[in-house]
Protein backbone atom coordinates (compact mmCIF):
# COMPACT_ATOMS: atom_id res chain seq x y z
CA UNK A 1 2.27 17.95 -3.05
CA UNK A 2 4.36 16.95 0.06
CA UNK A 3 6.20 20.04 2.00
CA UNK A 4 8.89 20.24 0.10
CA UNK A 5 7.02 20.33 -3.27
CA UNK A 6 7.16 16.92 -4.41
CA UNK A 7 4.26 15.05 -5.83
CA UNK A 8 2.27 12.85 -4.04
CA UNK A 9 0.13 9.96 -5.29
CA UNK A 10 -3.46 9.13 -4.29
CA UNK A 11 -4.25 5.71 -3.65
CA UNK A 12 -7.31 5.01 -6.37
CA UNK A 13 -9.13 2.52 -4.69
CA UNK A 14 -9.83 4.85 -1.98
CA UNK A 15 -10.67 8.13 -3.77
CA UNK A 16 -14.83 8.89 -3.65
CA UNK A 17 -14.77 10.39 -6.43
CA UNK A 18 -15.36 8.05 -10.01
CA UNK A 19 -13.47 8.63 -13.04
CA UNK A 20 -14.99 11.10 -15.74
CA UNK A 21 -14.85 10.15 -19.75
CA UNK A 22 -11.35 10.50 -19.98
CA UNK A 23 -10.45 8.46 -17.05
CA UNK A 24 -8.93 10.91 -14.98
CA UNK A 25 -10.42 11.49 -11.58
CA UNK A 26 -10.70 14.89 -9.46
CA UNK A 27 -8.86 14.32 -5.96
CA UNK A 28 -10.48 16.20 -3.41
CA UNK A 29 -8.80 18.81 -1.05
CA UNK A 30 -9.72 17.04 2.10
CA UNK A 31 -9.25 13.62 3.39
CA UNK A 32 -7.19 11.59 0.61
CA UNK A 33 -5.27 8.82 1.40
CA UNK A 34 -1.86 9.07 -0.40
CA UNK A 35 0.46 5.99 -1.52
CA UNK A 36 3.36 7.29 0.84
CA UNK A 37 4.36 9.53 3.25
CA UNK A 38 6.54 11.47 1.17
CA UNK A 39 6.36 12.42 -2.46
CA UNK A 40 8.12 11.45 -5.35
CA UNK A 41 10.72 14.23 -6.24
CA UNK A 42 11.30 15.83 -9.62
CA UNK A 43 13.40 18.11 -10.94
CA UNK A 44 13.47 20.63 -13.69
CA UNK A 45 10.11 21.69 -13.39
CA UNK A 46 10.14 25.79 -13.92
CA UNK A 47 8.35 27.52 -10.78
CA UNK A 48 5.78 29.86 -13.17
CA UNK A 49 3.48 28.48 -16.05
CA UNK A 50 2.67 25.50 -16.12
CA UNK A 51 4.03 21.93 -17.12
CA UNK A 52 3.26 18.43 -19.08
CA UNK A 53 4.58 15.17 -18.63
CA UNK A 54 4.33 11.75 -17.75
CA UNK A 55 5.49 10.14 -14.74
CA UNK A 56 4.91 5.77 -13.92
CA UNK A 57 4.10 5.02 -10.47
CA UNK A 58 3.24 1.94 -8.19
CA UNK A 59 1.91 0.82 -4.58
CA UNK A 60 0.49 -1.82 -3.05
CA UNK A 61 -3.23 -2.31 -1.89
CA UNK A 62 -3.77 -5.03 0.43
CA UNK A 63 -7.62 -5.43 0.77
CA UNK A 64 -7.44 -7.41 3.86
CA UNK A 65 -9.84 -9.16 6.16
CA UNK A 66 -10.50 -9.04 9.69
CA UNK A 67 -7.51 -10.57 11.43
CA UNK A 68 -8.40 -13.67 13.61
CA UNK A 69 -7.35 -13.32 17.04
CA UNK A 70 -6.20 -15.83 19.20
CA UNK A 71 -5.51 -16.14 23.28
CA UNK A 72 -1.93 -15.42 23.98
CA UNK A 73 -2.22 -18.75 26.23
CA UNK A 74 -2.58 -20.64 23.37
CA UNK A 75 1.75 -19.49 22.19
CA UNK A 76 3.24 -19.48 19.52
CA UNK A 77 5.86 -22.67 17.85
CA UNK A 78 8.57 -21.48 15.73
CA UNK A 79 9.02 -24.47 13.06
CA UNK A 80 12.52 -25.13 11.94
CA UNK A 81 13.16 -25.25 8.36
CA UNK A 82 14.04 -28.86 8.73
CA UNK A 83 10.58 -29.26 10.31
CA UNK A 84 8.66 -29.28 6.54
CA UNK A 85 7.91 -25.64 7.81
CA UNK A 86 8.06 -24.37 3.99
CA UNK A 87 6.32 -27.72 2.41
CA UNK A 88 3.07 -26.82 4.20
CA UNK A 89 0.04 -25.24 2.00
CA UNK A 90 -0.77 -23.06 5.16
CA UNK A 91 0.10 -19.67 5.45
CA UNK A 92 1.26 -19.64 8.60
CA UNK A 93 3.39 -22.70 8.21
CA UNK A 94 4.91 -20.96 5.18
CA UNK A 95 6.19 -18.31 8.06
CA UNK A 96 7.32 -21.18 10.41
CA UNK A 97 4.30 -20.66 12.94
CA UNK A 98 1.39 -22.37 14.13
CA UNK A 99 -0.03 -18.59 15.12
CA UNK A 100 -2.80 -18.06 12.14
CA UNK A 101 -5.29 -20.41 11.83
């Protein structure tokens, strides 16, 4: 839970712990990486006992690789749209650079 009470969602790709026969995995105290800042909120929950039901949620995982860096001497060209900017295959044509290579 966030500070205010509202659930917060574990990113599964990053939990160290594997899932046990029913699927459901334990999320540890410590160190968890969590799919946002803040929770999700819900409502109607009573505040003793304790309470079933479902909830759907989503994130993205990017699963990126090392960045390549170039000099800062080598600048960057804007493309204009009328430049085939968005015809190009390459990424970084796609964004109207010539930056990522």
């Amino acid at each position: 839970m966030d500070t205010w009470g509202n659930i917060k969602i574990p990113v599964l790709e990053r939990l160290s712990t594997a899932p046990d026969s029913d699927s459901w995995r334990t999320v540890p105290a410590e160190d968890v990486d969590y799919s946002s800042l803040l929770g999700t909120p819900i409502a109607s929950i009573p505040e003793v006992g304790s309470a079933n039901f479902s909830m759907v949620s989503s994130y993205f995982y990017l699963n990126c690789s090392k960045p390549n860096c170039l000099p800062l001497s080598d600048g960057i060209v804007w493309h204009s749209v009328d430049d085939n900017a968005f015809c190009s295959l390459n990424s970084s044509r796609l964004l109207g650079s010539n930056r990522g290579r």
